[in-house]
Protein backbone atom coordinates (compact mmCIF):
# COMPACT_ATOMS: atom_id res chain seq x y z
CA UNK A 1 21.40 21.15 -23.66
CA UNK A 2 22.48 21.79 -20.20
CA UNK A 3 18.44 20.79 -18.95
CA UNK A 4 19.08 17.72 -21.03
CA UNK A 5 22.22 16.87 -19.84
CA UNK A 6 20.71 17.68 -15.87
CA UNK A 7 18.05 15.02 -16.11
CA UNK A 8 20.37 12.68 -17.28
CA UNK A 9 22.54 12.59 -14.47
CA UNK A 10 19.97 12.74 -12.09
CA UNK A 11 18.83 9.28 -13.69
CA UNK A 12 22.40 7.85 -13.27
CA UNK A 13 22.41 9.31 -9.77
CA UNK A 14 19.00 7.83 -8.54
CA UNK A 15 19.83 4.30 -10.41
CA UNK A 16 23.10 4.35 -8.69
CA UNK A 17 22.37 5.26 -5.13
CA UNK A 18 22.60 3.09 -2.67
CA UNK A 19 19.01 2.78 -1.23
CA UNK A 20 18.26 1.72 -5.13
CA UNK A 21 14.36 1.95 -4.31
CA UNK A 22 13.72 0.75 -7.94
CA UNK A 23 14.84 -2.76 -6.95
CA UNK A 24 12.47 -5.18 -6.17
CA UNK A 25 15.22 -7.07 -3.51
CA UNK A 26 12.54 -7.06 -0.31
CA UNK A 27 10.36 -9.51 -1.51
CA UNK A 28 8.81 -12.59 0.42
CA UNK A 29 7.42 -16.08 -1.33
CA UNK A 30 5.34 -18.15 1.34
CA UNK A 31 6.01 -21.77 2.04
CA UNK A 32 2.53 -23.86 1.31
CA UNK A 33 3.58 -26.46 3.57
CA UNK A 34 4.52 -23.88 6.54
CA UNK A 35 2.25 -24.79 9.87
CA UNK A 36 2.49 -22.58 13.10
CA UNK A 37 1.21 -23.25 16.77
CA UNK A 38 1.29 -19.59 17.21
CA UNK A 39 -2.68 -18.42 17.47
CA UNK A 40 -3.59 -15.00 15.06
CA UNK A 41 -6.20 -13.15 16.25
CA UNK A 42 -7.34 -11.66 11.88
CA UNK A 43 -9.09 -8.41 11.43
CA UNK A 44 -11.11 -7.88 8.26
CA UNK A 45 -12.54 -4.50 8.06
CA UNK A 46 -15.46 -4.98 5.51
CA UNK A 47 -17.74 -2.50 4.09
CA UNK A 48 -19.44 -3.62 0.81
CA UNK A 49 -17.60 -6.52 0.51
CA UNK A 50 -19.86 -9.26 -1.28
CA UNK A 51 -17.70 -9.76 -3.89
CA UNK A 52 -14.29 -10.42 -2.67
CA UNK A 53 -14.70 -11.80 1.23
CA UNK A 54 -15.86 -15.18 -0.15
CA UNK A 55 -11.92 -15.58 -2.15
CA UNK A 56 -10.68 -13.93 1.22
CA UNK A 57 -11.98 -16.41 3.37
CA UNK A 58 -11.15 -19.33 1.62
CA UNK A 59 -7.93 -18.16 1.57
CA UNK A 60 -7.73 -18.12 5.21
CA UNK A 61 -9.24 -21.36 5.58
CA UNK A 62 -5.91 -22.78 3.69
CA UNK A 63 -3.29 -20.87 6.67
CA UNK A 64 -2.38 -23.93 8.76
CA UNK A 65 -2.29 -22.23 12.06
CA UNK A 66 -4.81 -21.91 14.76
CA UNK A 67 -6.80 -18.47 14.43
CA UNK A 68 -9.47 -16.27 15.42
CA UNK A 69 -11.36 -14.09 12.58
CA UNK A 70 -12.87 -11.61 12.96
CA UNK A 71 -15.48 -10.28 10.01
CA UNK A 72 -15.53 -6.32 11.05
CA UNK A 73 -18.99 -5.57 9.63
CA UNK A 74 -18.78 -1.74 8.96
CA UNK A 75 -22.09 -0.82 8.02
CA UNK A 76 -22.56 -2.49 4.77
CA UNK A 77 -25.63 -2.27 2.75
CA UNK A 78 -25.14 -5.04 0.79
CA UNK A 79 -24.59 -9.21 1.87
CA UNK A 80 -21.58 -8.60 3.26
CA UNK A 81 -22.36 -9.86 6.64
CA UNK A 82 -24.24 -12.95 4.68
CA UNK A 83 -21.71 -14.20 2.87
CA UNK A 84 -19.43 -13.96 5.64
CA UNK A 85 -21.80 -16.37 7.75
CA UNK A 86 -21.87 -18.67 4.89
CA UNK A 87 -18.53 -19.52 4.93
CA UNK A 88 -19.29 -21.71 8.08
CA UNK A 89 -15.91 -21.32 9.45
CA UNK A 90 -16.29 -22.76 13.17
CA UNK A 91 -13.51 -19.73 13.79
CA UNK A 92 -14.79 -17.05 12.30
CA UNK A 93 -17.42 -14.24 14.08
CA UNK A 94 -18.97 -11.26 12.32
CA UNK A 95 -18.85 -7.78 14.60
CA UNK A 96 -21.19 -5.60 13.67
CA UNK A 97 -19.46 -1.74 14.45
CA UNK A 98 -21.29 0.74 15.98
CA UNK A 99 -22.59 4.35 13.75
CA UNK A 100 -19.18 6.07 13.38
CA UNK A 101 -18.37 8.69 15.54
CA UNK A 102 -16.24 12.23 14.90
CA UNK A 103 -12.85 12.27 14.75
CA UNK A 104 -12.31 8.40 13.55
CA UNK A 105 -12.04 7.23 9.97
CA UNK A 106 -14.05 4.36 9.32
CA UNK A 107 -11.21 1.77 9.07
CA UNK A 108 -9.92 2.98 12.19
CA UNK A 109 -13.38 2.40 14.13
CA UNK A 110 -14.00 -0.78 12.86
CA UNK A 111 -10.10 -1.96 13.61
CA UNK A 112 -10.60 -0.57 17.01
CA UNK A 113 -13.75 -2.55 17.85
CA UNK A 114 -12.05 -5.45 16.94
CA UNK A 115 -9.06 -4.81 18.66
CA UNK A 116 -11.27 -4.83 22.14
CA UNK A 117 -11.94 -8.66 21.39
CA UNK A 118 -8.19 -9.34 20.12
CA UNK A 119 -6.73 -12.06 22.34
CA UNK A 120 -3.30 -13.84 21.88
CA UNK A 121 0.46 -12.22 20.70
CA UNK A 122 -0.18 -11.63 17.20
CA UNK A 123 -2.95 -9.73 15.51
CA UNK A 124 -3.58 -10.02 11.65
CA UNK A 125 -5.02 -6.48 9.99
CA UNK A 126 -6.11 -8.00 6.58
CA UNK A 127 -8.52 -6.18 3.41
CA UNK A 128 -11.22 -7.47 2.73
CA UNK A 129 -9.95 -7.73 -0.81
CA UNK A 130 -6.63 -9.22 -0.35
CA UNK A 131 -6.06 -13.75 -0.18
CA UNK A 132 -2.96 -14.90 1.22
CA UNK A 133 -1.55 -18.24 -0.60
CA UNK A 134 -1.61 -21.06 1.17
CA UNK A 135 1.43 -21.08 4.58
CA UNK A 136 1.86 -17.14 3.94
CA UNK A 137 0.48 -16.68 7.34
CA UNK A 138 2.47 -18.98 9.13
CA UNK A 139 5.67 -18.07 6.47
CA UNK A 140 4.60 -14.13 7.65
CA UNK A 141 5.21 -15.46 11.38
CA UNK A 142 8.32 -17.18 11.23
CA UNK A 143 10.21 -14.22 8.84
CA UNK A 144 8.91 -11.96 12.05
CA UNK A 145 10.63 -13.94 14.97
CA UNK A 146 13.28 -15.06 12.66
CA UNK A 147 14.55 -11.19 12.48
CA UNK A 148 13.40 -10.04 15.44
CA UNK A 149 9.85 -7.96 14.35
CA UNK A 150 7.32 -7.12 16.13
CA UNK A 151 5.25 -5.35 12.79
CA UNK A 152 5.75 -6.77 9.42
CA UNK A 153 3.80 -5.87 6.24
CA UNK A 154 3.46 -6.68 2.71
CA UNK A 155 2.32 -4.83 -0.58
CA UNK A 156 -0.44 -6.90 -2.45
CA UNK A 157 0.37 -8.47 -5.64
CA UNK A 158 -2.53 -6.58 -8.21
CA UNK A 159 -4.51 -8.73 -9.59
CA UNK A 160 -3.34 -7.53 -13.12
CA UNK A 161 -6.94 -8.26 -14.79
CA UNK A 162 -7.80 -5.70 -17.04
CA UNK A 163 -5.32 -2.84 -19.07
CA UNK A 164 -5.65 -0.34 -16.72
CA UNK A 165 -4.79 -2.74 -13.52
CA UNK A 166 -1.91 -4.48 -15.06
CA UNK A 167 -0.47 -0.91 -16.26
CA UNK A 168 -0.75 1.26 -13.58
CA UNK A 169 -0.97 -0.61 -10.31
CA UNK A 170 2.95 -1.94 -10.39
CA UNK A 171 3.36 1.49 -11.43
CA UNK A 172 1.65 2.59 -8.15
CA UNK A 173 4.16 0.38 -6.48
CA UNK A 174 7.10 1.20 -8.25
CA UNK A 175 6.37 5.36 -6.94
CA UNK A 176 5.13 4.05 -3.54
CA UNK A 177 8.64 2.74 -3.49
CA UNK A 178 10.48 5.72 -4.58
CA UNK A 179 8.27 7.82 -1.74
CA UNK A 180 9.13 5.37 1.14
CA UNK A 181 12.25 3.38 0.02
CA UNK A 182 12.08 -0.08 1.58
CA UNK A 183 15.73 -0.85 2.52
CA UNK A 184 15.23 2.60 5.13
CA UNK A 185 11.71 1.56 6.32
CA UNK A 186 13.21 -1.49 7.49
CA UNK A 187 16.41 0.07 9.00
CA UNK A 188 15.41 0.59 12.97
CA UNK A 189 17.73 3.51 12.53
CA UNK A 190 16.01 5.22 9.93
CA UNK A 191 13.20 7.47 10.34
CA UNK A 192 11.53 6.59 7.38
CA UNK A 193 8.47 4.05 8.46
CA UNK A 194 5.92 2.82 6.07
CA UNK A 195 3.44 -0.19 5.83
CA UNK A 196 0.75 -1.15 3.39
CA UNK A 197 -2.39 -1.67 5.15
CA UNK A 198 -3.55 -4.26 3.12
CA UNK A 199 -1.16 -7.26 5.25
CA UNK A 200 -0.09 -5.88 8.59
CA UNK A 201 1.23 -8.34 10.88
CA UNK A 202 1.60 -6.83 14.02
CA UNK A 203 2.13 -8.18 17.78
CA UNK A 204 -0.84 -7.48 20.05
CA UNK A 205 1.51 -5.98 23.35
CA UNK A 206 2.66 -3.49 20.28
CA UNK A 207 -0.59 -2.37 19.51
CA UNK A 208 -1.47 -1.94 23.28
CA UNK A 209 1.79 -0.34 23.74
CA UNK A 210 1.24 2.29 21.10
CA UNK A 211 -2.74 2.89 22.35
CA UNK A 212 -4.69 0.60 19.64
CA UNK A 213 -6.33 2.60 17.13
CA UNK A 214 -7.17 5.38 18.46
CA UNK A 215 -3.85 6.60 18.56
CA UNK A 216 -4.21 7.13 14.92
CA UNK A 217 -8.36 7.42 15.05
CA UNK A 218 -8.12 10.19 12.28
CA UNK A 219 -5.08 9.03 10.19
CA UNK A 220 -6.18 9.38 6.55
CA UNK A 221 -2.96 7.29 5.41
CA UNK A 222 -3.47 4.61 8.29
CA UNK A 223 -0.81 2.21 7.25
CA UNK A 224 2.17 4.45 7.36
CA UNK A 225 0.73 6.11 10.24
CA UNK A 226 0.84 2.92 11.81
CA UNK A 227 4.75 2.21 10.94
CA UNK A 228 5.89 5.52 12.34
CA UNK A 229 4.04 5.07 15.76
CA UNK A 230 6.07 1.50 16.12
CA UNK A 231 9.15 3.10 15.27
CA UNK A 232 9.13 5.79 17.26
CA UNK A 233 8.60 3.33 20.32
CA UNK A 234 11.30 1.30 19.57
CA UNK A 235 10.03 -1.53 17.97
CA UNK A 236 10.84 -2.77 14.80
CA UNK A 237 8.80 -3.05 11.26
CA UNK A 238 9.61 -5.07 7.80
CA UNK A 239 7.69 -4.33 4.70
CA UNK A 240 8.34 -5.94 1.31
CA UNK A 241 6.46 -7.10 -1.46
CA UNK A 242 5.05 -11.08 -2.37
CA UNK A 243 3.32 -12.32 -4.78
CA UNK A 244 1.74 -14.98 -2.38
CA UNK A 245 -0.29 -11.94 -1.23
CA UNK A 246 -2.80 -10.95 -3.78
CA UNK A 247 -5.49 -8.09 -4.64
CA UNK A 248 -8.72 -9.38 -5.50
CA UNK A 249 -10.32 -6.49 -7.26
CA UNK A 250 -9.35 -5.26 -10.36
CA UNK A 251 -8.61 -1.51 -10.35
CA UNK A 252 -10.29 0.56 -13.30
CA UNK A 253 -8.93 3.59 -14.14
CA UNK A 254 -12.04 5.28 -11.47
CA UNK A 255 -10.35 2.92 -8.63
CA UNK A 256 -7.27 3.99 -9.38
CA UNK A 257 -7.89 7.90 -9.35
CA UNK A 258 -10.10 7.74 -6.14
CA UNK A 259 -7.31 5.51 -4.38
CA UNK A 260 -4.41 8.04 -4.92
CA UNK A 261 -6.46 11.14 -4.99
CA UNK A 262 -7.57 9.42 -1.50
CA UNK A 263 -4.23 10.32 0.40
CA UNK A 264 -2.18 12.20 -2.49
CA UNK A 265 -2.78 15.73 -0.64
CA UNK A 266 -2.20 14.25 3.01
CA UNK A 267 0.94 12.88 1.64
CA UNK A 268 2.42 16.65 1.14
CA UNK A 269 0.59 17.96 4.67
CA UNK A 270 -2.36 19.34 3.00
CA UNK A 271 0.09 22.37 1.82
CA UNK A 272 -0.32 23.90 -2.01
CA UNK A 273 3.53 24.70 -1.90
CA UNK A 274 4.37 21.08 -1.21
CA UNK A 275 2.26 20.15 -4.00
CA UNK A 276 3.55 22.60 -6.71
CA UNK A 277 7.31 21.92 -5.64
CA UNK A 278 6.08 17.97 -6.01
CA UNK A 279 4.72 18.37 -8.77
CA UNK A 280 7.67 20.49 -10.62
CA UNK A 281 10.38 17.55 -9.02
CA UNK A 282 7.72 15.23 -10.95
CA UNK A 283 7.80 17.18 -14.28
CA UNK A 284 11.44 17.44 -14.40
CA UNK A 285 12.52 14.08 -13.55
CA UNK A 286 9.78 12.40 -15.46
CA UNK A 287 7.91 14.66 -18.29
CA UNK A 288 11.23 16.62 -19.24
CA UNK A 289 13.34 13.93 -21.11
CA UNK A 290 10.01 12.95 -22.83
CA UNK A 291 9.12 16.49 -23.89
CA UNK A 292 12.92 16.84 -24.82
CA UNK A 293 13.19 13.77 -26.77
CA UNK A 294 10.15 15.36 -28.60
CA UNK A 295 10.81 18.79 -29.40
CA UNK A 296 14.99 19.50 -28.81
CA UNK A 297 17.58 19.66 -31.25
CA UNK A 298 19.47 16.73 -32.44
CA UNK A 299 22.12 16.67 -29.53
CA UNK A 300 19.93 17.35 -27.18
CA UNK A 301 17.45 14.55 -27.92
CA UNK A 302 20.40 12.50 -27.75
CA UNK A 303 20.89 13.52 -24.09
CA UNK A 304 17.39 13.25 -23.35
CA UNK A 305 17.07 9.83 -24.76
CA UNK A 306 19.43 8.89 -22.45
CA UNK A 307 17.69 9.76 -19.71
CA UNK A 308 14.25 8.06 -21.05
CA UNK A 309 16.46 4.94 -21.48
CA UNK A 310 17.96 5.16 -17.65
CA UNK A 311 14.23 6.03 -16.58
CA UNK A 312 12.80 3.21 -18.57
CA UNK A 313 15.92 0.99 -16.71
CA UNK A 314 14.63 1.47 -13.01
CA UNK A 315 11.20 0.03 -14.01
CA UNK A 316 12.52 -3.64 -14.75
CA UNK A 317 12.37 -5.15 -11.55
CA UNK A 318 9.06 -3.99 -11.16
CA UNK A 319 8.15 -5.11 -14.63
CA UNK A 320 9.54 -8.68 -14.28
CA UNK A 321 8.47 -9.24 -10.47
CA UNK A 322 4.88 -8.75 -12.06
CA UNK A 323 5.77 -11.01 -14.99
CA UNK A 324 5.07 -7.52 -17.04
CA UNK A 325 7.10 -6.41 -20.61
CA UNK A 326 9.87 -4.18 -19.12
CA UNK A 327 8.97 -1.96 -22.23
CA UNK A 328 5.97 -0.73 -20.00
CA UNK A 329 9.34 1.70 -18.67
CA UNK A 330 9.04 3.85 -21.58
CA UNK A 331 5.25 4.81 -20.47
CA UNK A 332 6.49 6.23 -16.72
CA UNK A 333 6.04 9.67 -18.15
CA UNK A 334 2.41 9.09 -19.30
CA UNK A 335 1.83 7.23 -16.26
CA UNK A 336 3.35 9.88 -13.94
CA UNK A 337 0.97 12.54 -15.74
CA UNK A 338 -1.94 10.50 -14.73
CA UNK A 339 -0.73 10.28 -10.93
CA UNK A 340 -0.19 14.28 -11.03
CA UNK A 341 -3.60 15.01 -12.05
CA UNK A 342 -4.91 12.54 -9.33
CA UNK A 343 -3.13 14.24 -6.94
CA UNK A 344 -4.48 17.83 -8.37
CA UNK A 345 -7.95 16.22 -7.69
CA UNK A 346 -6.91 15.60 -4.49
CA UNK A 347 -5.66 19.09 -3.53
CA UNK A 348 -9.04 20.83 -5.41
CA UNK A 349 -11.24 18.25 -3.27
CA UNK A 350 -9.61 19.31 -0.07
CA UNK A 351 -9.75 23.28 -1.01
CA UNK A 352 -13.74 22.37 -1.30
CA UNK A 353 -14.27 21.19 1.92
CA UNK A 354 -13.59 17.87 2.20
CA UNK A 355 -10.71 16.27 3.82
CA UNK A 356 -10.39 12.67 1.84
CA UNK A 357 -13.57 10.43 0.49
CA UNK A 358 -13.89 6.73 0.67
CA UNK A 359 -16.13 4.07 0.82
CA UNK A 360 -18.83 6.19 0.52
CA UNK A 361 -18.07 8.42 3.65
CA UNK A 362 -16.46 12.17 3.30
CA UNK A 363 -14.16 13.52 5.73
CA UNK A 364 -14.19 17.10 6.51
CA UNK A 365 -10.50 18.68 7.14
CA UNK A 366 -9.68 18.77 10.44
C-alpha cells in the first residue's frame, strides 16, 4: 500500500511541476513562404547515405535563402558521393574527409573539415537523413535573431513508417525530454544545455569562439556536448521540437537499440552505480504501478492504477503532437523496459572494450 500510494504521488508531483517536461509547448512550425538574405554555410555529414541525401537535398533546394552546401563525404562505400553530384545543385560541393584519426569521432572529423571551408555568420549542421519543409531554414533564422540566439536546434519529427518507428521514437522523445527538460535548456540561467544534432543552427563567430570541433573531437553525445560548450561561454541556445523538420529513415527495432545503446552508458559517465541507481529510479516510477496493478491487493491496485492513469496522462502531448492515439500512454512501462535493456547493452559493450559503435566504426574507451 504505502509503495502504491509513493508512486502515485510522485506522478502528481512530476505532472505538476513547473518545468512540466511532458508538455510539448517548445515547438516551432516553419513559414513556406519565409525568404532570408542571410547566407548559410550547411554541413551534411554523410556516410552511407544513398538512400536518404537525394529527399535531403531536395529539401534544401526548396529553403529560399542564399546558401553554401556542403556534402561531407565520410568515407562511404556506397553512391553516396554520386548521388550527391547528381543533384546538380550549382551550390552544393562534395568534401571528401581525410582517414580518421585518434581521438575524433567520425562526425566530429567530418564537421571539422567542413568547418575550415565555412564562410558567412551562420552555419547549418544538418543529417544526412533529416528534410526541412519548405521556409524552415529561413523561419529557423528569424526565431534566432528574433530572441536573441546565437545556437538553436530542433528534434526531428520520426518518420512514423512502420510499428516499431511510430511506437517508440516519440517515446524516445518524450524520455529525451524528461532527461534534458526544454523550458531549462533554453533558460541562459540554467545549467542544463542540450541540442539534437540532427538541426543545429549555430552562428559561425560561436563556433570559432568555442574552438570548432575539436573542442568536442571525442564527444560520443556531440549534440549536447555542443549546447553546454555555448552555454558555458555565454551565449545562448533554443531547442524545441517541429514537425516541419523530418526523419527520413524509418527506425526498426535494430535502429532503435543501436541508437540508444549508442550514448545510453555515456549518458550516466560510463559508471555501473549510475546505471543501477538509473535503472531502479526507472523501475519504480515506471514498471512498479504496472507490476502493482498486476499482482496487489484490491486497494492497492486501486492506488496503482492511479498512477498508470497519471503516467499514461504525461504522454498526450507527445501522442497528439505526432498525431498518435494517446492510449499509446498505457505502453510507457513496456516501452521503458525496452530502453533499460538498451542501455544494459550499452554498459556490457563498454565493459568489453569498446567505448560506443556507429556507422560501422568502434570506439575504444578513452
Amino acid at each position: 500500500m504505502i509503495l502504491a500510494s509513493l508512486v502515485t504521488i510522485i506522478w502528481a508531483i512530476l505532472l505538476l511541476m513547473p518545468d512540466r517536461p511532458w508538455r510539448m509547448r517548445e515547438a516551432l512550425r516553419s513559414k513556406p513562404e519565409a525568404t532570408s538574405g542571410q547566407r548559410v554555410n550547411v554541413l551534411i555529414p554523410a556516410r552511407n547515405e544513398e538512400l536518404v541525401l537525394p529527399r535531403n537535398l531536395d529539401a534544401l533546394s526548396n529553403q529560399r535563402l542564399p546558401m553554401q552546401i556542403w556534402v561531407l563525404n565520410d568515407g562511404s562505400t556506397d553512391r553516396t558521393r554520386e548521388v550527391a553530384l547528381e543533384a546538380r545543385l550549382h551550390n552544393l560541393a562534395v568534401l571528401d574527409i581525410p582517414v580518421l584519426p585518434l581521438g575524433w569521432t567520425g562526425k566530429l572529423w567530418a564537421l571539422e573539415q567542413g568547418f575550415g571551408r565555412v564562410n558567412g555568420d551562420w552555419v547549418l549542421l544538418l543529417d544526412a537523413d533529416i528534410a526541412l519543409a519548405p521556409g524552415m531554414l529561413p523561419t529557423l533564422l528569424a526565431a534566432a535573431e528574433r530572441e536573441g540566439l546565437d545556437l538553436i536546434s530542433i528534434m526531428a519529427s520520426p518518420a512514423r513508417c512502420g510499428f516499431w518507428d511510430r511506437w517508440l521514437m516519440p517515446v524516445f522523445i518524450y524520455f529525451f525530454k524528461w532527461l534534458y527538460p526544454f523550458h531549462r535548456a533554453n533558460d541562459p540561467d540554467s545549467r542544463v544545455a542540450a541540442a539534437a544534432g540532427g538541426c543545429v543552427l549555430v552562428r559561425h563567430e560561436v563556433l570559432v569562439a568555442i574552438g570548432g570541433f575539436a573542442a568536442l573531437r571525442d564527444a560520443v553525445i556531440d549534440d549536447c556536448t555542443l549546447a553546454r560548450l555555448v552555454k558555458k561561454q555565454g551565449y545562448r541556445s533554443w531547442i524545441g521540437v517541429s514537425r516541419s523538420v523530418v526523419m527520413l529513415r524509418n527506425h526498426s527495432l535494430r535502429d532503435i537499440w543501436h541508437m540508444v545503446a549508442r550514448t545510453a552508458f555515456t549518458q550516466l559517465h560510463y559508471s555501473y552505480l549510475a546505471l543501477l541507481v538509473a535503472m531502479a529510479g526507472l523501475g519504480f516510477v515506471f514498471e512498479a504501478p504496472l507490476l502493482l496493478l498486476l499482482s496487489g491487493p484490491g486497494l492497492v491496485r486501486l492506488m496503482a492504477g492511479g498512477a498508470w492513469l497519471l503516467m499514461t496522462l504525461s504522454y498526450v502531448p507527445t501522442a497528439r503532437y505526432y498525431d498518435e492515439s494517446p492510449l499509446w500512454g498505457f505502453l510507457l512501462p513496456i516501452a521503458a523496459f525496452l530502453f533499460f535493456l538498451m542501455s544494459v547493452h550499452s554498459a556490457l559493450r563498454y565493459a568489453s572494450g569498446t567505448r560506443t559503435r556507429w556507422k560501422g566504426r568502434s570506439y575504444r574507451p578513452t
